[in-house]
PDB file of N, CA and C in Angstrom:
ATOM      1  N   UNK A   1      -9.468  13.506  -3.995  1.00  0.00           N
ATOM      2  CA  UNK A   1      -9.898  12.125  -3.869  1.00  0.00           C
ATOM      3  C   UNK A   1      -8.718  11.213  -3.524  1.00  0.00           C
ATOM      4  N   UNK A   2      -7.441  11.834  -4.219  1.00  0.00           N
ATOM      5  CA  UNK A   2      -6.375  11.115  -4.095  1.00  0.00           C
ATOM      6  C   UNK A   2      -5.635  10.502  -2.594  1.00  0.00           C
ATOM      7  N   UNK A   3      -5.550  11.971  -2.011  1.00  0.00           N
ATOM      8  CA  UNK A   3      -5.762  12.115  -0.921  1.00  0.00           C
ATOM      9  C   UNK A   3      -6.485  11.463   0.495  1.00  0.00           C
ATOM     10  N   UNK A   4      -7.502  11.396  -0.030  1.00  0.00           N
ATOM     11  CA  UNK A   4      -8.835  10.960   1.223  1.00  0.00           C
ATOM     12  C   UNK A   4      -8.621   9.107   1.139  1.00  0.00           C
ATOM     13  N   UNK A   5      -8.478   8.935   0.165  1.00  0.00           N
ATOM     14  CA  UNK A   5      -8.282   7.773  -0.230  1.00  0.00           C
ATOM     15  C   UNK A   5      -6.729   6.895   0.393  1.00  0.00           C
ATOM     16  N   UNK A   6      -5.500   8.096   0.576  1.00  0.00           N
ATOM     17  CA  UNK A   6      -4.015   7.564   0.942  1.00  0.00           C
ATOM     18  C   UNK A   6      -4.733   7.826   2.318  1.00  0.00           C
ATOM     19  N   UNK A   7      -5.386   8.438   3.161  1.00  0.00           N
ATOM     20  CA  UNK A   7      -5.254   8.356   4.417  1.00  0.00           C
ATOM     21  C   UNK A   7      -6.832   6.905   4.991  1.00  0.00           C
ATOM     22  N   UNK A   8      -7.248   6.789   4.125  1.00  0.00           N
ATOM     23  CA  UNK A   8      -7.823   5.684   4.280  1.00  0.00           C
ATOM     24  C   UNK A   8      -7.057   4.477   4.579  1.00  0.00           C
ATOM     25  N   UNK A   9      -6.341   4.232   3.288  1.00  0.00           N
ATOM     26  CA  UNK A   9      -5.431   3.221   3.397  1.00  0.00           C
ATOM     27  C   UNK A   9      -4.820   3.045   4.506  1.00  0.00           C
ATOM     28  N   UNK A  10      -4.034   4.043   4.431  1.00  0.00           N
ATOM     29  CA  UNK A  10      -3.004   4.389   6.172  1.00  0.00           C
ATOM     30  C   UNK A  10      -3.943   4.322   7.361  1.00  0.00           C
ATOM     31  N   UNK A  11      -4.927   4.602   7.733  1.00  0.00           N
ATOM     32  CA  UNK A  11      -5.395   4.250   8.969  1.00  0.00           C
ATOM     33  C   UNK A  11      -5.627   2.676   8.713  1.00  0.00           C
ATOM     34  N   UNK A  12      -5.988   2.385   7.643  1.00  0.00           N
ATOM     35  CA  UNK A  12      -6.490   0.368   8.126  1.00  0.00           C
ATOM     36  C   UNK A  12      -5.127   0.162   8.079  1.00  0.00           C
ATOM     37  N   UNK A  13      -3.736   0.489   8.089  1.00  0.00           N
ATOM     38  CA  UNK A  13      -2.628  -0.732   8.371  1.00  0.00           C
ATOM     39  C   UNK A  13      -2.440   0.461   9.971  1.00  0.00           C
ATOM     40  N   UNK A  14      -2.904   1.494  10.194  1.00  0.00           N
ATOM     41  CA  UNK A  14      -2.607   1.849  11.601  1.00  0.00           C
ATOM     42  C   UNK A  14      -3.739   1.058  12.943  1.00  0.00           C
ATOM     43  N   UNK A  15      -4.510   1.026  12.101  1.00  0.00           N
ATOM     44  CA  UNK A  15      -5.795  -0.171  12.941  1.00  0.00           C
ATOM     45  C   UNK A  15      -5.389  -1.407  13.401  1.00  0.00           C
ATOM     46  N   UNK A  16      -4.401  -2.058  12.425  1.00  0.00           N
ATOM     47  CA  UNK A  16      -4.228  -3.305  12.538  1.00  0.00           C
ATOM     48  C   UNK A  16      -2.822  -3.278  13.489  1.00  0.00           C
ATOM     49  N   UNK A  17      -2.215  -2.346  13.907  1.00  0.00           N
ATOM     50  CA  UNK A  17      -1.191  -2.327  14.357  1.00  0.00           C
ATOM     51  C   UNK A  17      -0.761  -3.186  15.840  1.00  0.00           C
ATOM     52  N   UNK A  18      -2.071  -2.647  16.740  1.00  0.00           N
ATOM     53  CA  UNK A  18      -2.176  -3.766  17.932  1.00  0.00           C
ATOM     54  C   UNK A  18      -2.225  -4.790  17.997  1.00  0.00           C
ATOM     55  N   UNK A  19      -3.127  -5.554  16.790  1.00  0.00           N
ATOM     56  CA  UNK A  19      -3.555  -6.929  16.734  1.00  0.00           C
ATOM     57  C   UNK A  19      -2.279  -7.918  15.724  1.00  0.00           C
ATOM     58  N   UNK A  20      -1.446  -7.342  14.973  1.00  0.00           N
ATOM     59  CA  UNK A  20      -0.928  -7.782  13.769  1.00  0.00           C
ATOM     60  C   UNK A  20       0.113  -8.662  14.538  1.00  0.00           C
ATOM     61  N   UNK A  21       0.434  -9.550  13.493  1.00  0.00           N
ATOM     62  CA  UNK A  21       1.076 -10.191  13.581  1.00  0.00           C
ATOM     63  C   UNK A  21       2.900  -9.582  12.814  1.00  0.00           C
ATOM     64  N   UNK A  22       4.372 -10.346  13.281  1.00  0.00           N
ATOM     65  CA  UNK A  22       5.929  -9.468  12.651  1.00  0.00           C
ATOM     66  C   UNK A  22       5.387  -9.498  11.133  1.00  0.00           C
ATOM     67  N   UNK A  23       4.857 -10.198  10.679  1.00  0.00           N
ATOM     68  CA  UNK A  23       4.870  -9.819   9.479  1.00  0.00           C
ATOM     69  C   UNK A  23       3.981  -9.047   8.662  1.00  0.00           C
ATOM     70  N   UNK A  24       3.072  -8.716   9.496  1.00  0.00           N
ATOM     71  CA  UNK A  24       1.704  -7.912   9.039  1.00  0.00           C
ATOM     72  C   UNK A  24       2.283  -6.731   9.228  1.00  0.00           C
ATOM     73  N   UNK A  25       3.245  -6.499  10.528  1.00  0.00           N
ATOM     74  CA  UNK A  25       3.667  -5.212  10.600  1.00  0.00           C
ATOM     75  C   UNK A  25       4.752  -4.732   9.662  1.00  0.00           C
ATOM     76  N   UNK A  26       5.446  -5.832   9.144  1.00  0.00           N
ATOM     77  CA  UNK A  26       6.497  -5.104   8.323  1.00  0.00           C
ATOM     78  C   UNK A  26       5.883  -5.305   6.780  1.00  0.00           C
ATOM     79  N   UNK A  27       4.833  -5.740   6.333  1.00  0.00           N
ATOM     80  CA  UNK A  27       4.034  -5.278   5.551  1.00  0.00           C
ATOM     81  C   UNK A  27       3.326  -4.181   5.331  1.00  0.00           C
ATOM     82  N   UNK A  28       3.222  -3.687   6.535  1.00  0.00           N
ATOM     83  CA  UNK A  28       2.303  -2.716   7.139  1.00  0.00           C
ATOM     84  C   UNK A  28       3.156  -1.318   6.438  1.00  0.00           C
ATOM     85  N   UNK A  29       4.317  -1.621   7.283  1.00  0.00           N
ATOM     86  CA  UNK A  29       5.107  -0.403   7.063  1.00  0.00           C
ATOM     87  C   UNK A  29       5.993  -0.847   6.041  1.00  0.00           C
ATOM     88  N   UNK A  30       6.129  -1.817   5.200  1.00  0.00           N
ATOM     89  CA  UNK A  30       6.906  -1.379   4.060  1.00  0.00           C
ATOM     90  C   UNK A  30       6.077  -0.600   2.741  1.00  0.00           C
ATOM     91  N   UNK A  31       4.378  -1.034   3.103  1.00  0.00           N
ATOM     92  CA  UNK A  31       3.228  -0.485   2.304  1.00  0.00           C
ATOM     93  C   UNK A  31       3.242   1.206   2.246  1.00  0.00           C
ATOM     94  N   UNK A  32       3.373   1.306   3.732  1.00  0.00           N
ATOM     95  CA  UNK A  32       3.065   2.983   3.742  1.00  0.00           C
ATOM     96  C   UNK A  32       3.750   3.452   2.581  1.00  0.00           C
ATOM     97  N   UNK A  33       5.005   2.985   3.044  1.00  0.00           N
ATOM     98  CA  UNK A  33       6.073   4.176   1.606  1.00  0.00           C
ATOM     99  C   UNK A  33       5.676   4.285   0.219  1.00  0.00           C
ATOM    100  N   UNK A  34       5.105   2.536  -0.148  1.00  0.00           N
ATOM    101  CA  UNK A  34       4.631   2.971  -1.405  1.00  0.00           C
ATOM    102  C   UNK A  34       3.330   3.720  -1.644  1.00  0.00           C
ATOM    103  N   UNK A  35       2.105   3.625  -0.651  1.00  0.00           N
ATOM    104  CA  UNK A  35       1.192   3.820  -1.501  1.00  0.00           C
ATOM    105  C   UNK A  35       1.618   5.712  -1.069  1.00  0.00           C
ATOM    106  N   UNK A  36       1.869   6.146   0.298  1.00  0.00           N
ATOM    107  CA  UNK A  36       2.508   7.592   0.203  1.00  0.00           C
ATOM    108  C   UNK A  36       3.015   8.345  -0.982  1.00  0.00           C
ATOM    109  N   UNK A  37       4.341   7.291  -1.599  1.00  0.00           N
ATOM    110  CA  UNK A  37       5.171   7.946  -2.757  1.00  0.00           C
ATOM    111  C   UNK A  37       4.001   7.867  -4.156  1.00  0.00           C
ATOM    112  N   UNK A  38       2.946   6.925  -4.162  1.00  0.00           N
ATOM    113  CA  UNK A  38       2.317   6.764  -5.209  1.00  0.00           C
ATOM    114  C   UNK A  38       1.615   7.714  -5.209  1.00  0.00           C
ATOM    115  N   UNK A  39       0.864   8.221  -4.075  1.00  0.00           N
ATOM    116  CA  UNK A  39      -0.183   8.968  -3.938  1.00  0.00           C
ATOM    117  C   UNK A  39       0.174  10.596  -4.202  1.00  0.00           C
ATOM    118  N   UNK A  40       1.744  10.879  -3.951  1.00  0.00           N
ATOM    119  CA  UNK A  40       2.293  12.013  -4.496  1.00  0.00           C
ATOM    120  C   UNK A  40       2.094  12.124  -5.523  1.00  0.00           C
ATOM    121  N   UNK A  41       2.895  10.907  -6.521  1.00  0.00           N
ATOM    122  CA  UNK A  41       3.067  11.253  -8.000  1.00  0.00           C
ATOM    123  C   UNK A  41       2.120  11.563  -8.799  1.00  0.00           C
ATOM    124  N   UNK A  42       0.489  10.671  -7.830  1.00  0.00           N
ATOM    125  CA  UNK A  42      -0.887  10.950  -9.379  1.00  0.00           C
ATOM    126  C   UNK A  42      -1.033  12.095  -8.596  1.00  0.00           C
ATOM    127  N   UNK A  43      -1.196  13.156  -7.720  1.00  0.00           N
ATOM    128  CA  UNK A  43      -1.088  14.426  -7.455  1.00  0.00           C
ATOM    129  C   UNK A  43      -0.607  15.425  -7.965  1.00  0.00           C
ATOM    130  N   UNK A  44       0.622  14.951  -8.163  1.00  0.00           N
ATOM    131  CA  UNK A  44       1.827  15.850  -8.863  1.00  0.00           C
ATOM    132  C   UNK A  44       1.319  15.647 -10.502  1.00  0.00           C
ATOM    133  N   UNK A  45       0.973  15.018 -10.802  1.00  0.00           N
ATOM    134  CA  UNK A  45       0.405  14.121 -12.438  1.00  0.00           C
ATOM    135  C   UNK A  45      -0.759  14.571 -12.263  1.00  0.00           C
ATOM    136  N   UNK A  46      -1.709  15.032 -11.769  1.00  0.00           N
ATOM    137  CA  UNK A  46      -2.872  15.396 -12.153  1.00  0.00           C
ATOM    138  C   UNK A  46      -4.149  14.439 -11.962  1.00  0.00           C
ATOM    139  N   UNK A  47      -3.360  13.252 -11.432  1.00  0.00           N
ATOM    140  CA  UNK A  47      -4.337  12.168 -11.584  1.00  0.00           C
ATOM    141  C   UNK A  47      -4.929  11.698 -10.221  1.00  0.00           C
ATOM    142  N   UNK A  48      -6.467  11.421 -11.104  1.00  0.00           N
ATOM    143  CA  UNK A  48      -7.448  11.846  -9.113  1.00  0.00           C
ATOM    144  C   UNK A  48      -7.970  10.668  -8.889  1.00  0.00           C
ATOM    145  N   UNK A  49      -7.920   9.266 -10.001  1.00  0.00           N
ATOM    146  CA  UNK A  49      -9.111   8.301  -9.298  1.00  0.00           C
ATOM    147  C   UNK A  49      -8.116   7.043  -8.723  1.00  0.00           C
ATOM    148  N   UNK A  50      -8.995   6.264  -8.346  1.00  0.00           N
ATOM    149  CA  UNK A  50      -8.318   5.835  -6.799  1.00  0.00           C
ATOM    150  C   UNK A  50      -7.703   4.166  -8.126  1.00  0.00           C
ATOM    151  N   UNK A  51      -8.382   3.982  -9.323  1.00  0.00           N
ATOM    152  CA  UNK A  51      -8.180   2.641  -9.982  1.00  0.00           C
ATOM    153  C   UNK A  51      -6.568   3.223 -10.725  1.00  0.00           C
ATOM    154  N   UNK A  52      -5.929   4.764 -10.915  1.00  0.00           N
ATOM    155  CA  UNK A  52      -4.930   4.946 -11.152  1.00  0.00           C
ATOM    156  C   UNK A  52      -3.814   5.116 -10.073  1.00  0.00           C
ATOM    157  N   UNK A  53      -4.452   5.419  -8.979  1.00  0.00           N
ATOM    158  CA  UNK A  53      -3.689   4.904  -7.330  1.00  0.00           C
ATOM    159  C   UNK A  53      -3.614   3.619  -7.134  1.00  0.00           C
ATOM    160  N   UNK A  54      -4.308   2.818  -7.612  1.00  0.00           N
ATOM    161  CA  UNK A  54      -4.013   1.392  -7.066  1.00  0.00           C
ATOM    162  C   UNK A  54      -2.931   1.093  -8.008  1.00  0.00           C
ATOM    163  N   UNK A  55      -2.951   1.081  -9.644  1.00  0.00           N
ATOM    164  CA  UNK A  55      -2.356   1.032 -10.620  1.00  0.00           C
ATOM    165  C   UNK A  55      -0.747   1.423 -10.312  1.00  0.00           C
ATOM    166  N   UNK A  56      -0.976   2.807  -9.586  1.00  0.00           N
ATOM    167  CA  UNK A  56       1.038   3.656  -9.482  1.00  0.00           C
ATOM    168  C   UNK A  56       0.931   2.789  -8.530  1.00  0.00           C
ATOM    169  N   UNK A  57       0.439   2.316  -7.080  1.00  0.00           N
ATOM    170  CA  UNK A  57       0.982   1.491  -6.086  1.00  0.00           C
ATOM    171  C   UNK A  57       1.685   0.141  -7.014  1.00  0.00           C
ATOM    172  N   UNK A  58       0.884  -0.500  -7.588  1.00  0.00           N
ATOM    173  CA  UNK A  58       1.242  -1.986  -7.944  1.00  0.00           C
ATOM    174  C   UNK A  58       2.506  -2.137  -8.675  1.00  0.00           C
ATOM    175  N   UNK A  59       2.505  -0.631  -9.303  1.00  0.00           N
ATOM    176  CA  UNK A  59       3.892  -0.327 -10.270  1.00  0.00           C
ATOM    177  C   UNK A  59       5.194  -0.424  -9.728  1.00  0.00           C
ATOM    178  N   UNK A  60       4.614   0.929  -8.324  1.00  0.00           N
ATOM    179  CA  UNK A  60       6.113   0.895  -7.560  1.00  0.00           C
ATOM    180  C   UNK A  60       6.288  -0.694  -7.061  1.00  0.00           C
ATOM    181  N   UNK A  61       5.431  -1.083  -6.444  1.00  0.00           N
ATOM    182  CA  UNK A  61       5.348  -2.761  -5.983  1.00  0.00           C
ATOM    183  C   UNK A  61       6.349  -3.818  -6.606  1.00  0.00           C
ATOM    184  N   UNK A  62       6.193  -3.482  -8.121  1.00  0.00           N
ATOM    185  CA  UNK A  62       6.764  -4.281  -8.947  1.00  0.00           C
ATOM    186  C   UNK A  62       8.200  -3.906  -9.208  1.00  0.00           C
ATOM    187  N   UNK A  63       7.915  -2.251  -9.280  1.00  0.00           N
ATOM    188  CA  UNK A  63       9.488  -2.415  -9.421  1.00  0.00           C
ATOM    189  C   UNK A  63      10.360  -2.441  -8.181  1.00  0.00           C
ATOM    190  N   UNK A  64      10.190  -2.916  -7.419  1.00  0.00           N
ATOM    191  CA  UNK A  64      10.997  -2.794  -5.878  1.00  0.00           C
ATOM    192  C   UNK A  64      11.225  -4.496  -5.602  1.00  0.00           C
ATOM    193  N   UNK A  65      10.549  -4.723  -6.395  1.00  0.00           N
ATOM    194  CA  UNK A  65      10.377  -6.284  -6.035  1.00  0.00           C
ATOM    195  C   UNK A  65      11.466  -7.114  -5.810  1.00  0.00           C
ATOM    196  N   UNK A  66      12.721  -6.704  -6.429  1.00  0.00           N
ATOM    197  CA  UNK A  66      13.805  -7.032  -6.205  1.00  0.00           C
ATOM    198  C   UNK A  66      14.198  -6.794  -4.489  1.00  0.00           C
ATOM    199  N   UNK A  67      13.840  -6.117  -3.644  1.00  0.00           N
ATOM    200  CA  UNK A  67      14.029  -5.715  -2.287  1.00  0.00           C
ATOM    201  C   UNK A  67      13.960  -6.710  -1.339  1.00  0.00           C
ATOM    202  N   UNK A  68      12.690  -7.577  -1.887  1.00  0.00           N
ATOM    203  CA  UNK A  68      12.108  -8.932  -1.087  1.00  0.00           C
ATOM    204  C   UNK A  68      12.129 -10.139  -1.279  1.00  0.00           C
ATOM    205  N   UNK A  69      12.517 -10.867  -0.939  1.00  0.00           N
ATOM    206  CA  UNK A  69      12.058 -12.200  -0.971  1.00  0.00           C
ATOM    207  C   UNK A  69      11.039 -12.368  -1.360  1.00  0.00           C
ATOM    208  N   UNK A  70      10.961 -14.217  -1.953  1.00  0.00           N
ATOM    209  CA  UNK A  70       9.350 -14.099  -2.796  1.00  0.00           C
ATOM    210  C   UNK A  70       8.784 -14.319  -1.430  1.00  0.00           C
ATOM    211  N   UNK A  71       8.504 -14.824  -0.112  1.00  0.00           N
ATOM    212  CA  UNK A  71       7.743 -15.264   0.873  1.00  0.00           C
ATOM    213  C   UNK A  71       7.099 -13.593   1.279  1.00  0.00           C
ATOM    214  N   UNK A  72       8.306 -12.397   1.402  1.00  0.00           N
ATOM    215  CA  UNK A  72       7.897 -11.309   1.807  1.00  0.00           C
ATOM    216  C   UNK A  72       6.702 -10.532   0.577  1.00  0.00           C
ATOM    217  N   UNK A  73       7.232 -11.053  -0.199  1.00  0.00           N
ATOM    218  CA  UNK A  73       6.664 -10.655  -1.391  1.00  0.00           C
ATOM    219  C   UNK A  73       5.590 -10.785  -1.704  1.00  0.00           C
ATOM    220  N   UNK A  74       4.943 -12.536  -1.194  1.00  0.00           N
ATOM    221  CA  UNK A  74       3.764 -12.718  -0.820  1.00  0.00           C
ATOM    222  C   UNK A  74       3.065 -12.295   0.236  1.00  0.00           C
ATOM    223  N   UNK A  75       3.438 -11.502   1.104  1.00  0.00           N
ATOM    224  CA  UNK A  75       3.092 -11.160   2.551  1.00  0.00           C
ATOM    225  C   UNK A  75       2.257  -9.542   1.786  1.00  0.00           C
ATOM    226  N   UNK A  76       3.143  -8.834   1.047  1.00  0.00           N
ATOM    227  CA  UNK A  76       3.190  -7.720   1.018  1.00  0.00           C
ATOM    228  C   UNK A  76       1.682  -7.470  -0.393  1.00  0.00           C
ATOM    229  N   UNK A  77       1.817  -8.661  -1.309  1.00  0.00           N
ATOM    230  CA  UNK A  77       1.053  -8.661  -2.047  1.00  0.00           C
ATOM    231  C   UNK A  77      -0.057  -8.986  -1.240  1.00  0.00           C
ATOM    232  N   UNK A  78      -0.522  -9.728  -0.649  1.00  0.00           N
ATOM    233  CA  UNK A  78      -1.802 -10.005   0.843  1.00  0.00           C
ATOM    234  C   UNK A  78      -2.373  -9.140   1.132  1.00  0.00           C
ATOM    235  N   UNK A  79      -1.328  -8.335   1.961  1.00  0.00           N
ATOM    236  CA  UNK A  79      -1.864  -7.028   2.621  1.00  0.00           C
ATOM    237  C   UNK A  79      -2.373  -6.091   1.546  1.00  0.00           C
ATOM    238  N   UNK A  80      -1.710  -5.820   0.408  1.00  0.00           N
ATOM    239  CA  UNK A  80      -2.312  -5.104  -0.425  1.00  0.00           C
ATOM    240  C   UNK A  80      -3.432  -5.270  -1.491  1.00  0.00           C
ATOM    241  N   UNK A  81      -3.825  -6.076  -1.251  1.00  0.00           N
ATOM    242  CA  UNK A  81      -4.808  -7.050  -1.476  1.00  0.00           C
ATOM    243  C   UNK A  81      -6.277  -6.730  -0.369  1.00  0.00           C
ATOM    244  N   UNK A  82      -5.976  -6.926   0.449  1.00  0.00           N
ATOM    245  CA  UNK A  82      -6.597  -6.512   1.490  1.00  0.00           C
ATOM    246  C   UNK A  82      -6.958  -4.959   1.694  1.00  0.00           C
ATOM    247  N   UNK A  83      -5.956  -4.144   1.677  1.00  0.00           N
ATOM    248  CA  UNK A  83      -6.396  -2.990   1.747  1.00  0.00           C
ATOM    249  C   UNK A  83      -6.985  -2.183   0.878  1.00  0.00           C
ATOM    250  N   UNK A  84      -6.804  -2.879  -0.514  1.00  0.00           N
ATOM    251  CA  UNK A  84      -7.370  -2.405  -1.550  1.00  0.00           C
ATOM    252  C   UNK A  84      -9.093  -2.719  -1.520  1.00  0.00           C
ATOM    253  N   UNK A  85      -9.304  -3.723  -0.983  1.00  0.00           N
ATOM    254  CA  UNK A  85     -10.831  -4.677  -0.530  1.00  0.00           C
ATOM    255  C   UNK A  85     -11.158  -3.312   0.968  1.00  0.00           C
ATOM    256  N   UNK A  86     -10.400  -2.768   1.725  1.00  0.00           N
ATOM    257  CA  UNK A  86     -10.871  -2.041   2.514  1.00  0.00           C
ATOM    258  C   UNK A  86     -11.933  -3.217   3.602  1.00  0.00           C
ATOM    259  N   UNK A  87     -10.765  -4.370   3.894  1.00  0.00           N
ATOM    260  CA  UNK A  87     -10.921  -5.971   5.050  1.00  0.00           C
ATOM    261  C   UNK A  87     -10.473  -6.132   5.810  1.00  0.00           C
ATOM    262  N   UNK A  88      -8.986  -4.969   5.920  1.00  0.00           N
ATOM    263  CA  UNK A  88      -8.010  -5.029   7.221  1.00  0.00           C
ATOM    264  C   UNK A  88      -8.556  -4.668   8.743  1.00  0.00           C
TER     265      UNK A  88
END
């Protein structure tokens, strides 16, 4: 489930890729890494539903947060926001 669910995600920020706007795209792709690395760990952990995938995403989210600016920060929280709604 874990799975079907990370390549969901990843195609709606690969959908949006033509139409997006610099910052949708570097939202786009600063997202992949996390929800990718998240989607390993509840794998590797045993863990299959998609409300403990959103949960490890928001985690890594938070702790990286130091990486961004708050403006990017808001960009990145948006998009993930969005993709979690499955609106992109």
């Amino acid at each position: 489930m874990i799975q079907q669910y990370e390549e969901k995600l990843l195609n709606l920020i690969d959908l949006m890729v033509e139409t997006a706007s610099d910052d949708e795209l570097f939202a786009g792709g600063y997202l992949r890494g996390h929800i990718s690395l998240s989607a390993a760990n509840c794998e590797m952990n045993g863990v299959s539903t998609i409300d403990a995938m959103n949960s490890a995403v928001d985690m890594s989210l938070a702790e990286a947060q130091s990486e961004l600016n708050p403006a990017d920060q808001l960009i990145v929280k948006a998009m993930w926001e969005q993709l979690q709604q499955g609106t992109m």
